[in-house]
PDB file of N, CA and C in Angstrom:
ATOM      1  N   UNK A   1     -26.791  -8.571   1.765  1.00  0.00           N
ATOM      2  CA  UNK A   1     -26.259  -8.587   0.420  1.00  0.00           C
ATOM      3  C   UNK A   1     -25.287  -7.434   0.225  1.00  0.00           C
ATOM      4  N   UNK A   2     -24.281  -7.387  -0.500  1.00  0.00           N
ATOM      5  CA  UNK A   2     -23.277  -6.665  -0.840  1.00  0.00           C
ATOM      6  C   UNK A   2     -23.848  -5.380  -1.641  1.00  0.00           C
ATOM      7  N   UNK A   3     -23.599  -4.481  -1.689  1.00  0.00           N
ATOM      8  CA  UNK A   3     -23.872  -3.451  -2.903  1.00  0.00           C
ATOM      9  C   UNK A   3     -22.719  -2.439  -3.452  1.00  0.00           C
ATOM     10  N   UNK A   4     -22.878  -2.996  -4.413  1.00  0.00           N
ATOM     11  CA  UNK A   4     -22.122  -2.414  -6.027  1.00  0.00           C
ATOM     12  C   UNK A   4     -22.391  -0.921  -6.149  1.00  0.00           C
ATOM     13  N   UNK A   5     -21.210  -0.321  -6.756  1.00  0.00           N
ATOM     14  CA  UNK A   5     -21.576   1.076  -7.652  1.00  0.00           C
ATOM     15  C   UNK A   5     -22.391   0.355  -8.581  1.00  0.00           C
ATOM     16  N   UNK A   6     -23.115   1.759  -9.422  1.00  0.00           N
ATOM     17  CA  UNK A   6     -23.509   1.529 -10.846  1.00  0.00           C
ATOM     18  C   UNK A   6     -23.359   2.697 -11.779  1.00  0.00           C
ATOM     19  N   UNK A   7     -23.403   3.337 -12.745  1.00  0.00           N
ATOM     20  CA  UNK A   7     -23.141   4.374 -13.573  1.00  0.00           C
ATOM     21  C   UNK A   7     -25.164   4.319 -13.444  1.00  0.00           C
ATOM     22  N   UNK A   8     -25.604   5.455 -13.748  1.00  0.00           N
ATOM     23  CA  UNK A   8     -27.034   5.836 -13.999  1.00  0.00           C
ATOM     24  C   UNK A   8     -27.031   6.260 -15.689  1.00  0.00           C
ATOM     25  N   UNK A   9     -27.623   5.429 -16.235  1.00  0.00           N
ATOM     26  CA  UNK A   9     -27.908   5.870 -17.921  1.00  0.00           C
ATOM     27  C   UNK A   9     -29.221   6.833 -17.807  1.00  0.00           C
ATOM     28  N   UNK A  10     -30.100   6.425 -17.024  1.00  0.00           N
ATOM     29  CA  UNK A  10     -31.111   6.829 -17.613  1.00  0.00           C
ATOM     30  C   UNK A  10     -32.131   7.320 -16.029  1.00  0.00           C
ATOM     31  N   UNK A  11     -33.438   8.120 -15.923  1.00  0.00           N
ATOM     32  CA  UNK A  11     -33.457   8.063 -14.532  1.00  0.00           C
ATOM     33  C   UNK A  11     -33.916   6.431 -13.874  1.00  0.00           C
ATOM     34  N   UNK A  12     -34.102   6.709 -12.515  1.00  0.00           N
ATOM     35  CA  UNK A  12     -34.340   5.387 -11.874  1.00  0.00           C
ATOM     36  C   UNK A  12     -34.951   5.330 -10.920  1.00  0.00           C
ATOM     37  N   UNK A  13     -35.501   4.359 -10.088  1.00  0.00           N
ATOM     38  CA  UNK A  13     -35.756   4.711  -8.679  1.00  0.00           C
ATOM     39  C   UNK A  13     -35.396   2.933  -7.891  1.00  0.00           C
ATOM     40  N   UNK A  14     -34.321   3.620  -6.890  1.00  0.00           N
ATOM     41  CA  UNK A  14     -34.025   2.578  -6.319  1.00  0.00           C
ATOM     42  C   UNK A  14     -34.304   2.615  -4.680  1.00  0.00           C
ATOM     43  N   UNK A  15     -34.679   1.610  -3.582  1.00  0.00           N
ATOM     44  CA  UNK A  15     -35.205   1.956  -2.631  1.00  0.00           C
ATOM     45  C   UNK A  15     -36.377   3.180  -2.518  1.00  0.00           C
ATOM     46  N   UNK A  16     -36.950   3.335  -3.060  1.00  0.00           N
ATOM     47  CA  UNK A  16     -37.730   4.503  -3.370  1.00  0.00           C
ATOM     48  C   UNK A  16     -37.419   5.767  -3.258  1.00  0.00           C
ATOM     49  N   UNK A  17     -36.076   6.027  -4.329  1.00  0.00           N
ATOM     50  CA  UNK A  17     -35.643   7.402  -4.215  1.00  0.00           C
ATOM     51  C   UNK A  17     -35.242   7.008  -5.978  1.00  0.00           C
ATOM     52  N   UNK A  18     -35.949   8.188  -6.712  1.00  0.00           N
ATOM     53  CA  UNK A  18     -35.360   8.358  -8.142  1.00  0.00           C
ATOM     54  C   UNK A  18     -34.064   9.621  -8.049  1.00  0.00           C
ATOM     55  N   UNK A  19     -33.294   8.443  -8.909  1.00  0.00           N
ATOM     56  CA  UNK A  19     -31.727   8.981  -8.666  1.00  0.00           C
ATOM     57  C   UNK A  19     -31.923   9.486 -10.743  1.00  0.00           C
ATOM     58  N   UNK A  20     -31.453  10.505 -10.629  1.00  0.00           N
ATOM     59  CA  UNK A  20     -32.132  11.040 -12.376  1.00  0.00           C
ATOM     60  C   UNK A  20     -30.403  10.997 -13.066  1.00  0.00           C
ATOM     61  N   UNK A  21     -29.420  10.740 -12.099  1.00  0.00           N
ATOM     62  CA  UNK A  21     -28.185  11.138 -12.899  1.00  0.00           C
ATOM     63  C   UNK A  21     -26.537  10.820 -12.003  1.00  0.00           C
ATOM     64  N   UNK A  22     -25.560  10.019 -12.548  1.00  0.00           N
ATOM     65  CA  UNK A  22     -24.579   9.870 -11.393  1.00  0.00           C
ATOM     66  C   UNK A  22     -24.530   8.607 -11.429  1.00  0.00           C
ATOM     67  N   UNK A  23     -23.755   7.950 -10.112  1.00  0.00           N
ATOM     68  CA  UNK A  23     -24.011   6.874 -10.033  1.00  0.00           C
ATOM     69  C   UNK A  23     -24.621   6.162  -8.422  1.00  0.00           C
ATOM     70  N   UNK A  24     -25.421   5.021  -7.863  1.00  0.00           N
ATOM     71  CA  UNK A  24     -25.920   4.438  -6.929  1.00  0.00           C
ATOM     72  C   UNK A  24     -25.391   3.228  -6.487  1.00  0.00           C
ATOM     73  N   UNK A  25     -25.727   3.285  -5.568  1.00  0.00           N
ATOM     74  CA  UNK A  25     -24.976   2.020  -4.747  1.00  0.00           C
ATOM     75  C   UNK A  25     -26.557   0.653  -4.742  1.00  0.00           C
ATOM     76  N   UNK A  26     -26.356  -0.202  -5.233  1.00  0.00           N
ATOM     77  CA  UNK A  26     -27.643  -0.806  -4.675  1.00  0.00           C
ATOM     78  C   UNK A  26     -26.993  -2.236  -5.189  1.00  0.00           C
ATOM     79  N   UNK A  27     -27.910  -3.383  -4.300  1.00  0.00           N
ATOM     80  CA  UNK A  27     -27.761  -4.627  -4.554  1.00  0.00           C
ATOM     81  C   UNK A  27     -27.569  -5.631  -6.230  1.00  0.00           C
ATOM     82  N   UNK A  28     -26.948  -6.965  -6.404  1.00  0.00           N
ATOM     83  CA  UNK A  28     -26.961  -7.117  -7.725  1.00  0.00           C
ATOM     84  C   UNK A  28     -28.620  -7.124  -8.104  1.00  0.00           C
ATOM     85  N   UNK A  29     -29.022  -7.682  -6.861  1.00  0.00           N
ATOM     86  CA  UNK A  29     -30.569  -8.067  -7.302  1.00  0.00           C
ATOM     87  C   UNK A  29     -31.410  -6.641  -7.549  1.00  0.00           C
ATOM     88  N   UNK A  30     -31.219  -5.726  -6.848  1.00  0.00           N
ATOM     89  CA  UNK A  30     -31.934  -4.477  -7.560  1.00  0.00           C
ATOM     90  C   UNK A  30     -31.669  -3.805  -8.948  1.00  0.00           C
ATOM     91  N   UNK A  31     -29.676  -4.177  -9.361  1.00  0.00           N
ATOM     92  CA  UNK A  31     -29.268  -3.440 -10.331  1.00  0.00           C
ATOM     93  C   UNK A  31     -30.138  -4.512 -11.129  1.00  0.00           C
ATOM     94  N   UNK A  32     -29.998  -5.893 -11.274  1.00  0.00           N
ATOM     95  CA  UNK A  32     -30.462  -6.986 -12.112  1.00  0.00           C
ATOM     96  C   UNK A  32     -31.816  -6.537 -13.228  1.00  0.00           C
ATOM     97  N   UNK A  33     -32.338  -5.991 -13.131  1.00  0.00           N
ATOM     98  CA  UNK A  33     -33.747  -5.462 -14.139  1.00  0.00           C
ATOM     99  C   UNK A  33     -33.099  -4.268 -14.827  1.00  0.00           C
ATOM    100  N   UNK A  34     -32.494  -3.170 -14.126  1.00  0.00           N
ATOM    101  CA  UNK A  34     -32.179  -2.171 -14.469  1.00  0.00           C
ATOM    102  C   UNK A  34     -30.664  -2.245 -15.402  1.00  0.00           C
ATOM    103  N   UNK A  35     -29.857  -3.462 -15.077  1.00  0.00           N
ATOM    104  CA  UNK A  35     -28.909  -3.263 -16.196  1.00  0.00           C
ATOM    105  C   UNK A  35     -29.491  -3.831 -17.140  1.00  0.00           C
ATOM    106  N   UNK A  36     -30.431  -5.229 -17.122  1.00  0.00           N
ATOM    107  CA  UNK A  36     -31.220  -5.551 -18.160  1.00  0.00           C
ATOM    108  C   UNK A  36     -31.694  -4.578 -19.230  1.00  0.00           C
ATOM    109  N   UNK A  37     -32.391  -3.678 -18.798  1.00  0.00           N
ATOM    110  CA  UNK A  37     -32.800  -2.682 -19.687  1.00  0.00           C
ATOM    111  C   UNK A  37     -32.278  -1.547 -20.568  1.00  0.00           C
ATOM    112  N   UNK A  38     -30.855  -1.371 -19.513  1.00  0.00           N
ATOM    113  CA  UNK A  38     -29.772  -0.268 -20.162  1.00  0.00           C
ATOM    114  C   UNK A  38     -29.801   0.804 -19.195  1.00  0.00           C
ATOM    115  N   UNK A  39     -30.327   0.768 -18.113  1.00  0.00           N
ATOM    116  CA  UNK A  39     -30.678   2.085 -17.319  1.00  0.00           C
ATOM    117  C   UNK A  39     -29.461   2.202 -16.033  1.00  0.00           C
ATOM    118  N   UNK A  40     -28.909   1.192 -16.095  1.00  0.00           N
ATOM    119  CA  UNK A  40     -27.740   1.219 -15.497  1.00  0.00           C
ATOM    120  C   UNK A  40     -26.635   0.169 -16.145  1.00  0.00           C
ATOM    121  N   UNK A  41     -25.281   0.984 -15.519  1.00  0.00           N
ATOM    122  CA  UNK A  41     -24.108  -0.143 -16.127  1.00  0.00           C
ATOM    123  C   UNK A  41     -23.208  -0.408 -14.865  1.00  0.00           C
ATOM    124  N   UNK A  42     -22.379  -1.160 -15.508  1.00  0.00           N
ATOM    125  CA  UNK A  42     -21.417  -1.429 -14.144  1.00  0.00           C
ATOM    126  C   UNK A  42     -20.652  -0.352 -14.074  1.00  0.00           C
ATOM    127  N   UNK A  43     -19.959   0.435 -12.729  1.00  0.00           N
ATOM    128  CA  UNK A  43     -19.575   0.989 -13.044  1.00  0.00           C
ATOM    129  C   UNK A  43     -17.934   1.037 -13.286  1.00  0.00           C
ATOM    130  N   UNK A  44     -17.401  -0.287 -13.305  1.00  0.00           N
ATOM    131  CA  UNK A  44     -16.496  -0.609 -13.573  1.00  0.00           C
ATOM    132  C   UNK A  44     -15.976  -0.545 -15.514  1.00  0.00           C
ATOM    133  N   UNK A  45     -17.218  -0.465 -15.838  1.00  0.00           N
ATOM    134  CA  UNK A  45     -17.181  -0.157 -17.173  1.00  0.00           C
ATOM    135  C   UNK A  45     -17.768   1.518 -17.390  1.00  0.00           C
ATOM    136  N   UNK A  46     -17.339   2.243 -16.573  1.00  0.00           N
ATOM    137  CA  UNK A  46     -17.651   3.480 -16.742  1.00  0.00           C
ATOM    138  C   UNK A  46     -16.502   4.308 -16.432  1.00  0.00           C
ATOM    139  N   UNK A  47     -15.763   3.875 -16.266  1.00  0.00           N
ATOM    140  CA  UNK A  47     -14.203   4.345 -16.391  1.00  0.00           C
ATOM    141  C   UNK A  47     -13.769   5.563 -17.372  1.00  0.00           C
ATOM    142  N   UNK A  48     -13.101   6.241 -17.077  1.00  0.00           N
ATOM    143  CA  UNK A  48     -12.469   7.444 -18.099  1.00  0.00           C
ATOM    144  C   UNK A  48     -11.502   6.891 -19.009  1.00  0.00           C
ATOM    145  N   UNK A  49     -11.266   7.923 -20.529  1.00  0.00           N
ATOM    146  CA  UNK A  49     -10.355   7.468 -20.929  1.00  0.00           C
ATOM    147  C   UNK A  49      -8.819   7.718 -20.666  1.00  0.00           C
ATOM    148  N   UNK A  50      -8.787   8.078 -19.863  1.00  0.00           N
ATOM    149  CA  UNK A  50      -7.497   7.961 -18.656  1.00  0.00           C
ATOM    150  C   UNK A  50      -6.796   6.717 -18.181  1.00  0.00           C
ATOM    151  N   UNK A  51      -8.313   6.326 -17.526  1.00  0.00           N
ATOM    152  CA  UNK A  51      -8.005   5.132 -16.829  1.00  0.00           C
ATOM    153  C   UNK A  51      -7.773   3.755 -17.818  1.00  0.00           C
ATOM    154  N   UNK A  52      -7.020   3.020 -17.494  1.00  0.00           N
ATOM    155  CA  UNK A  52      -7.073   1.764 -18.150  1.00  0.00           C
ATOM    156  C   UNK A  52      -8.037   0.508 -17.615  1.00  0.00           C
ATOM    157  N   UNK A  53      -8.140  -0.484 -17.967  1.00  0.00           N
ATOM    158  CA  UNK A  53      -8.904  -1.804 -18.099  1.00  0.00           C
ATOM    159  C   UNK A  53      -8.454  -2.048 -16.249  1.00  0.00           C
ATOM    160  N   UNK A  54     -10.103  -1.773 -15.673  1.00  0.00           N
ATOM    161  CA  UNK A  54      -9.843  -2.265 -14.453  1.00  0.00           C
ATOM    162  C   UNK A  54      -9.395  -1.455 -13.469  1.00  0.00           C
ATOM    163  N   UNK A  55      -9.093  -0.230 -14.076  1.00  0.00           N
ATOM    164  CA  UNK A  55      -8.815   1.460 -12.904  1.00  0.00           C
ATOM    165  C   UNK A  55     -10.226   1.722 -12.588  1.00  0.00           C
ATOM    166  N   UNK A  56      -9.852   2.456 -11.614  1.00  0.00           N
ATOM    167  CA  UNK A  56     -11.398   3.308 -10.727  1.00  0.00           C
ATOM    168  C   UNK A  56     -11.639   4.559 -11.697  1.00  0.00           C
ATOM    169  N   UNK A  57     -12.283   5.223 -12.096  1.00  0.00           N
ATOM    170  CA  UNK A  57     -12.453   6.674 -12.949  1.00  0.00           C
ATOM    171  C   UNK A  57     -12.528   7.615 -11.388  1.00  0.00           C
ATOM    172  N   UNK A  58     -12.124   8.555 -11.478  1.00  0.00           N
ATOM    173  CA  UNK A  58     -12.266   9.948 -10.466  1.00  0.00           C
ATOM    174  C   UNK A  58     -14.202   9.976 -10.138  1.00  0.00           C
ATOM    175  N   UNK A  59     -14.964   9.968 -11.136  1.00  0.00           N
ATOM    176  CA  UNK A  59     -15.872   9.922 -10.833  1.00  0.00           C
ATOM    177  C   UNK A  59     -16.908   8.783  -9.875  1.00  0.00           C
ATOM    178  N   UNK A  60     -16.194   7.848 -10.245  1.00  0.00           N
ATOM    179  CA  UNK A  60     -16.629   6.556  -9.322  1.00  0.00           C
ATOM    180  C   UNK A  60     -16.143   6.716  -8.032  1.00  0.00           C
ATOM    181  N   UNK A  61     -14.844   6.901  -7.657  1.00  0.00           N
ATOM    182  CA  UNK A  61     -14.287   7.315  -6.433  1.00  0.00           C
ATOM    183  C   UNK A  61     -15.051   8.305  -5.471  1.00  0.00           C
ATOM    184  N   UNK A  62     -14.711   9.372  -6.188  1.00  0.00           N
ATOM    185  CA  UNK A  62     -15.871  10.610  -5.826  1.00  0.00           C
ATOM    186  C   UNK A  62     -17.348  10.420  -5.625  1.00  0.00           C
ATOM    187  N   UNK A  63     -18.186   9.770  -6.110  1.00  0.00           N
ATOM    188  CA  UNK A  63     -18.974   9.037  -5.545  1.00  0.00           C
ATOM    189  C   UNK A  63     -19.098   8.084  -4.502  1.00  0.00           C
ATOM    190  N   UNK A  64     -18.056   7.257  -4.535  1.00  0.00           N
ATOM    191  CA  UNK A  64     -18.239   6.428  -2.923  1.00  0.00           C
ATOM    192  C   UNK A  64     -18.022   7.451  -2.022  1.00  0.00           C
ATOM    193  N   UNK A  65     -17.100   8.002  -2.393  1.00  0.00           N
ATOM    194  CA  UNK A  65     -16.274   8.592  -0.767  1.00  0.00           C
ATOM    195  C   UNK A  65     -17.529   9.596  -0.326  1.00  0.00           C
ATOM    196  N   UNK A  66     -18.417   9.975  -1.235  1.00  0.00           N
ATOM    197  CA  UNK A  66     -19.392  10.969  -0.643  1.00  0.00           C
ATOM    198  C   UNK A  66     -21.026  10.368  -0.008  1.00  0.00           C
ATOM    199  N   UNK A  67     -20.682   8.919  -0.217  1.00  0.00           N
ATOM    200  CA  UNK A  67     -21.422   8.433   0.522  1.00  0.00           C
ATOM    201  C   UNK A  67     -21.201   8.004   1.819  1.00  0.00           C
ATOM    202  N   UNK A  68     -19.741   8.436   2.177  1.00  0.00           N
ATOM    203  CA  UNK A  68     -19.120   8.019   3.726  1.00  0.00           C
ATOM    204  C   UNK A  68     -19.622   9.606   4.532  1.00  0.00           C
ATOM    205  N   UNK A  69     -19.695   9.163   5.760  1.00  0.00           N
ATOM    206  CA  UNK A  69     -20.249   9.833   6.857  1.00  0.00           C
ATOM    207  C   UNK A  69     -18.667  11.056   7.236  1.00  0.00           C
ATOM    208  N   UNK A  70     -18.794  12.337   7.228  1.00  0.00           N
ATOM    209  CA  UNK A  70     -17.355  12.887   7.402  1.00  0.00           C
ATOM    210  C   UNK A  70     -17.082  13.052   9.016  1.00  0.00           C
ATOM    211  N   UNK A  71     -18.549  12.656  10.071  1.00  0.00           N
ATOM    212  CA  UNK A  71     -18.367  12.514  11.313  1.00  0.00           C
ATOM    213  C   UNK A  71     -18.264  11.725  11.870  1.00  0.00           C
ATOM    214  N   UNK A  72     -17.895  10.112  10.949  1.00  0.00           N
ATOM    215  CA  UNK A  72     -17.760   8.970  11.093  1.00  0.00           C
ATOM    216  C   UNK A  72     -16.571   8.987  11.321  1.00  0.00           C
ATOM    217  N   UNK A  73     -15.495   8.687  12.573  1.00  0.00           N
ATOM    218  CA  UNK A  73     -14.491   8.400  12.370  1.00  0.00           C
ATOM    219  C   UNK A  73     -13.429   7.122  11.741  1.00  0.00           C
ATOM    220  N   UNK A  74     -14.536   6.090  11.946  1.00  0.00           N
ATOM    221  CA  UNK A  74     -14.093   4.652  11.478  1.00  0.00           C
ATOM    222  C   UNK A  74     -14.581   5.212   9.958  1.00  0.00           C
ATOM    223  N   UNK A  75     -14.707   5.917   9.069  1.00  0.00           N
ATOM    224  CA  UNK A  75     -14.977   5.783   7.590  1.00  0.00           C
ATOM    225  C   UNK A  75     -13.388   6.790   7.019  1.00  0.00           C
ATOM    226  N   UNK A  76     -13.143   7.085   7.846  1.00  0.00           N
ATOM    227  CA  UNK A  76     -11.671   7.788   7.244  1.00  0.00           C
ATOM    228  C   UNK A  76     -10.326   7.407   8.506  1.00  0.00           C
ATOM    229  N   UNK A  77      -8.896   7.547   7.932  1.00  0.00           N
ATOM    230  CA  UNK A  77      -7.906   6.946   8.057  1.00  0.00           C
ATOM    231  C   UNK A  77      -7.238   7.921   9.258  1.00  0.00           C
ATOM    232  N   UNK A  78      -6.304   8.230  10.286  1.00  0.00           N
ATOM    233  CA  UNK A  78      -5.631   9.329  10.720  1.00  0.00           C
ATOM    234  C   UNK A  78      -4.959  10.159   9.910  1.00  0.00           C
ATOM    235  N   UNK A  79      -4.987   9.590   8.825  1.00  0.00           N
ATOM    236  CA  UNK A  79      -4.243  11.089   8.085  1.00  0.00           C
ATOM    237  C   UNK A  79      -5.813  11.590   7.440  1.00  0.00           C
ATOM    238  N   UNK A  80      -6.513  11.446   7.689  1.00  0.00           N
ATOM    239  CA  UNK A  80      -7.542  11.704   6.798  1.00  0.00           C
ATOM    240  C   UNK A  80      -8.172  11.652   5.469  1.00  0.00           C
ATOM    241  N   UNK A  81      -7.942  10.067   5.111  1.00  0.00           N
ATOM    242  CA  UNK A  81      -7.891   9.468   3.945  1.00  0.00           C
ATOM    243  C   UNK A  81      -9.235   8.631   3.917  1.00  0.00           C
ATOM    244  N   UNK A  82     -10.099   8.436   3.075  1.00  0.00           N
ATOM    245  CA  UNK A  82     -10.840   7.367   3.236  1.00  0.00           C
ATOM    246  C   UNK A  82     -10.726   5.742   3.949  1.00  0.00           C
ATOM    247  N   UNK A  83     -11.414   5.538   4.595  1.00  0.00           N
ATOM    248  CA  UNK A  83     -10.995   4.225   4.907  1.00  0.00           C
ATOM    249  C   UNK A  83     -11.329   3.026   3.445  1.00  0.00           C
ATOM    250  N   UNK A  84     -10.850   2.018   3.386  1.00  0.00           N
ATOM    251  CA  UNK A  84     -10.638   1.149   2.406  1.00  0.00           C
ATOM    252  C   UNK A  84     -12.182   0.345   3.033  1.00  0.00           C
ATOM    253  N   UNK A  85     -12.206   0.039   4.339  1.00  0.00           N
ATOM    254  CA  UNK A  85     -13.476  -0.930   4.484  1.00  0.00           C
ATOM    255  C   UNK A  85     -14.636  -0.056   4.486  1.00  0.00           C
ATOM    256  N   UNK A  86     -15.107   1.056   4.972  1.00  0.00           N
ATOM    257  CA  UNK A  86     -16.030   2.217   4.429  1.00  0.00           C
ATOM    258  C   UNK A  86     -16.059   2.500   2.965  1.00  0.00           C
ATOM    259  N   UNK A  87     -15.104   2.160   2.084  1.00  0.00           N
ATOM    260  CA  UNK A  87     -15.272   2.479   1.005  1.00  0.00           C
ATOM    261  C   UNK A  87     -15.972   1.309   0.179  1.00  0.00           C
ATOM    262  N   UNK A  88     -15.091   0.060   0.871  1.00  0.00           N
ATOM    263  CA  UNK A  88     -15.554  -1.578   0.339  1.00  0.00           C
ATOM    264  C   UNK A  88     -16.916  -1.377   0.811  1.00  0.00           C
ATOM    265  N   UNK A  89     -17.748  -0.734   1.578  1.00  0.00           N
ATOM    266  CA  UNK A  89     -18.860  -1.014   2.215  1.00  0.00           C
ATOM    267  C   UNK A  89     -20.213   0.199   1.705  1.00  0.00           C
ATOM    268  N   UNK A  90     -19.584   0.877   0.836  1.00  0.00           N
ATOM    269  CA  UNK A  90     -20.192   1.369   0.087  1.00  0.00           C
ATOM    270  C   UNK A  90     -20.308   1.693  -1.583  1.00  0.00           C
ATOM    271  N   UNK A  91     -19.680  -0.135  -1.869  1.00  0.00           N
ATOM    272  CA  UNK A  91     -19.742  -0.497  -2.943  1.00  0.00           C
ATOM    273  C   UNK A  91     -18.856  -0.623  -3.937  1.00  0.00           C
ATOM    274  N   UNK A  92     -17.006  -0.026  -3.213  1.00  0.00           N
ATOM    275  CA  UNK A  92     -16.383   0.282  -3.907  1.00  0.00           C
ATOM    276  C   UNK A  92     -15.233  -0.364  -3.575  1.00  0.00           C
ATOM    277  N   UNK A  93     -14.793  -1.499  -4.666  1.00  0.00           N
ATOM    278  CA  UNK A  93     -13.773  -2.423  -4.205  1.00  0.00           C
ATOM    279  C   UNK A  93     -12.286  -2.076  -4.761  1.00  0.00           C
ATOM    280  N   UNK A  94     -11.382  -0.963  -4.194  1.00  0.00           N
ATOM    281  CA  UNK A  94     -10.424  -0.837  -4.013  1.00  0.00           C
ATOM    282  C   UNK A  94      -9.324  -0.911  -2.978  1.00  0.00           C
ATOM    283  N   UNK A  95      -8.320  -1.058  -3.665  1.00  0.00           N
ATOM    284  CA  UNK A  95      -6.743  -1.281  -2.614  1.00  0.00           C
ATOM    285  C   UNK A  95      -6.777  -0.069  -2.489  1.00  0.00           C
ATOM    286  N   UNK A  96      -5.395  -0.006  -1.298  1.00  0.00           N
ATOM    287  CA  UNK A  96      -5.159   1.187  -0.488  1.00  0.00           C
ATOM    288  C   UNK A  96      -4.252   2.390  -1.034  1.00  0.00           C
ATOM    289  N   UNK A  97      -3.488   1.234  -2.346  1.00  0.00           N
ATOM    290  CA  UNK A  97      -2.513   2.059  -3.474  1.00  0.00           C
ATOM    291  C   UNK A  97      -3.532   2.827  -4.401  1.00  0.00           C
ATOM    292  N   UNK A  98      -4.854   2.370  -4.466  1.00  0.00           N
ATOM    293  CA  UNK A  98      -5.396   2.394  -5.796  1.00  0.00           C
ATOM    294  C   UNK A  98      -6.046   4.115  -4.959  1.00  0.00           C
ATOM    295  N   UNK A  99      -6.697   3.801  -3.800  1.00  0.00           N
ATOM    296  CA  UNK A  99      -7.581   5.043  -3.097  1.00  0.00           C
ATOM    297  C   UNK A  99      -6.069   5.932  -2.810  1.00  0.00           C
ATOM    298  N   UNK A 100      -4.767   5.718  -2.460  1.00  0.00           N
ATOM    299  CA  UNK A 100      -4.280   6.826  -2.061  1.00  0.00           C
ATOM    300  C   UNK A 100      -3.412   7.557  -3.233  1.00  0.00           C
ATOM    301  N   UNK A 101      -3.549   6.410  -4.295  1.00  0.00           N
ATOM    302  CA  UNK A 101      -3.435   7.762  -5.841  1.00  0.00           C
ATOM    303  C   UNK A 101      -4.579   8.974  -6.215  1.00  0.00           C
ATOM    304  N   UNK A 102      -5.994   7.654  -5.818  1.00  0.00           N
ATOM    305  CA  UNK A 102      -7.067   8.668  -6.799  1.00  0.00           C
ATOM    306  C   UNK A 102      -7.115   9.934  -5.114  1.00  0.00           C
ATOM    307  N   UNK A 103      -7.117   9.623  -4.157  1.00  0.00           N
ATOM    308  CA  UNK A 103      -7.116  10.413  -2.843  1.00  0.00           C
ATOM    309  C   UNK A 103      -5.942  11.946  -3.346  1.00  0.00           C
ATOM    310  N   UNK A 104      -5.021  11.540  -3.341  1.00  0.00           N
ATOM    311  CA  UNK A 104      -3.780  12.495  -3.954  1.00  0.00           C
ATOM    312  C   UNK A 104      -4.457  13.847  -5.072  1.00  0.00           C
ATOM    313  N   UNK A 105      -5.351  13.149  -5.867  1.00  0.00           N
ATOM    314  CA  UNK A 105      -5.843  14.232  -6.221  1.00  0.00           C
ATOM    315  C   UNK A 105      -6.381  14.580  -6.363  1.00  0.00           C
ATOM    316  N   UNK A 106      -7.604  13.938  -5.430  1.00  0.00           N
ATOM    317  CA  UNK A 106      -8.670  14.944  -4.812  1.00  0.00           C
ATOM    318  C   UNK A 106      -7.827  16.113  -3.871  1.00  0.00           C
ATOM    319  N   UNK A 107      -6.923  16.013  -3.019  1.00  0.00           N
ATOM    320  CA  UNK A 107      -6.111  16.548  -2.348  1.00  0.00           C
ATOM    321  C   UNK A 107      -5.440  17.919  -3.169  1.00  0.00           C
ATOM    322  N   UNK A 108      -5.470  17.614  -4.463  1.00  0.00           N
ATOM    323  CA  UNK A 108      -4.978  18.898  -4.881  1.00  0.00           C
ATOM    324  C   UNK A 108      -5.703  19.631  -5.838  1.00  0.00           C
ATOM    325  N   UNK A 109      -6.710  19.257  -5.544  1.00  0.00           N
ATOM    326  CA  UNK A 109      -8.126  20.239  -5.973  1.00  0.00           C
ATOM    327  C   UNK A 109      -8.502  20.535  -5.122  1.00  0.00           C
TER     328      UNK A 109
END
């Protein structure tokens, strides 16, 4: 099964690890009870007010990419960019325009 970001409202425990704050990567069928309740959202609707309808927020980004391995070489690019399928594979469905804007400024922080 595929797994999604999620925004964390409230604490949680998914795979048996309580995540108290942030956001998690887990299946629709695990988020399925937990967005029911309010304890998680999509995190596509957790966007900044920066971003517009359907942008990644810095914080969502920043979250996938820190779930990629940094001794993984297949999870980042030769210039040293995230890879797009490491990123798709940890829940986070962006283009390569979309990661090498929000990438740009992680780069200058």
């Amino acid at each position: 099964m595929t797994k999604q970001i999620y925004k964390v409202r409230q604490p949680i425990k998914v795979a048996g690890k309580i995540i108290k704050a942030g956001t998690v990567s887990c299946t629709q069928q695990e988020a399925a009870p937990l967005l029911k309740n309010g304890s998680l959202i999509e995190a596509a609707a957790s966007t900044n007010s920066s971003a517009g309808d359907g942008e990644i927020s810095m914080e969502v980004f920043a979250e996938a990419v820190a779930q990629l391995d940094t001794e993984n070489p297949e999870h980042w690019t030769n210039a040293g960019a995230p890879d797009i399928k490491a990123l798709n594979k940890a829940g986070l469905k962006i283009s390569a325009a979309e990661r090498d804007a929000l990438w740009a400024q992680v780069d200058k922080d």
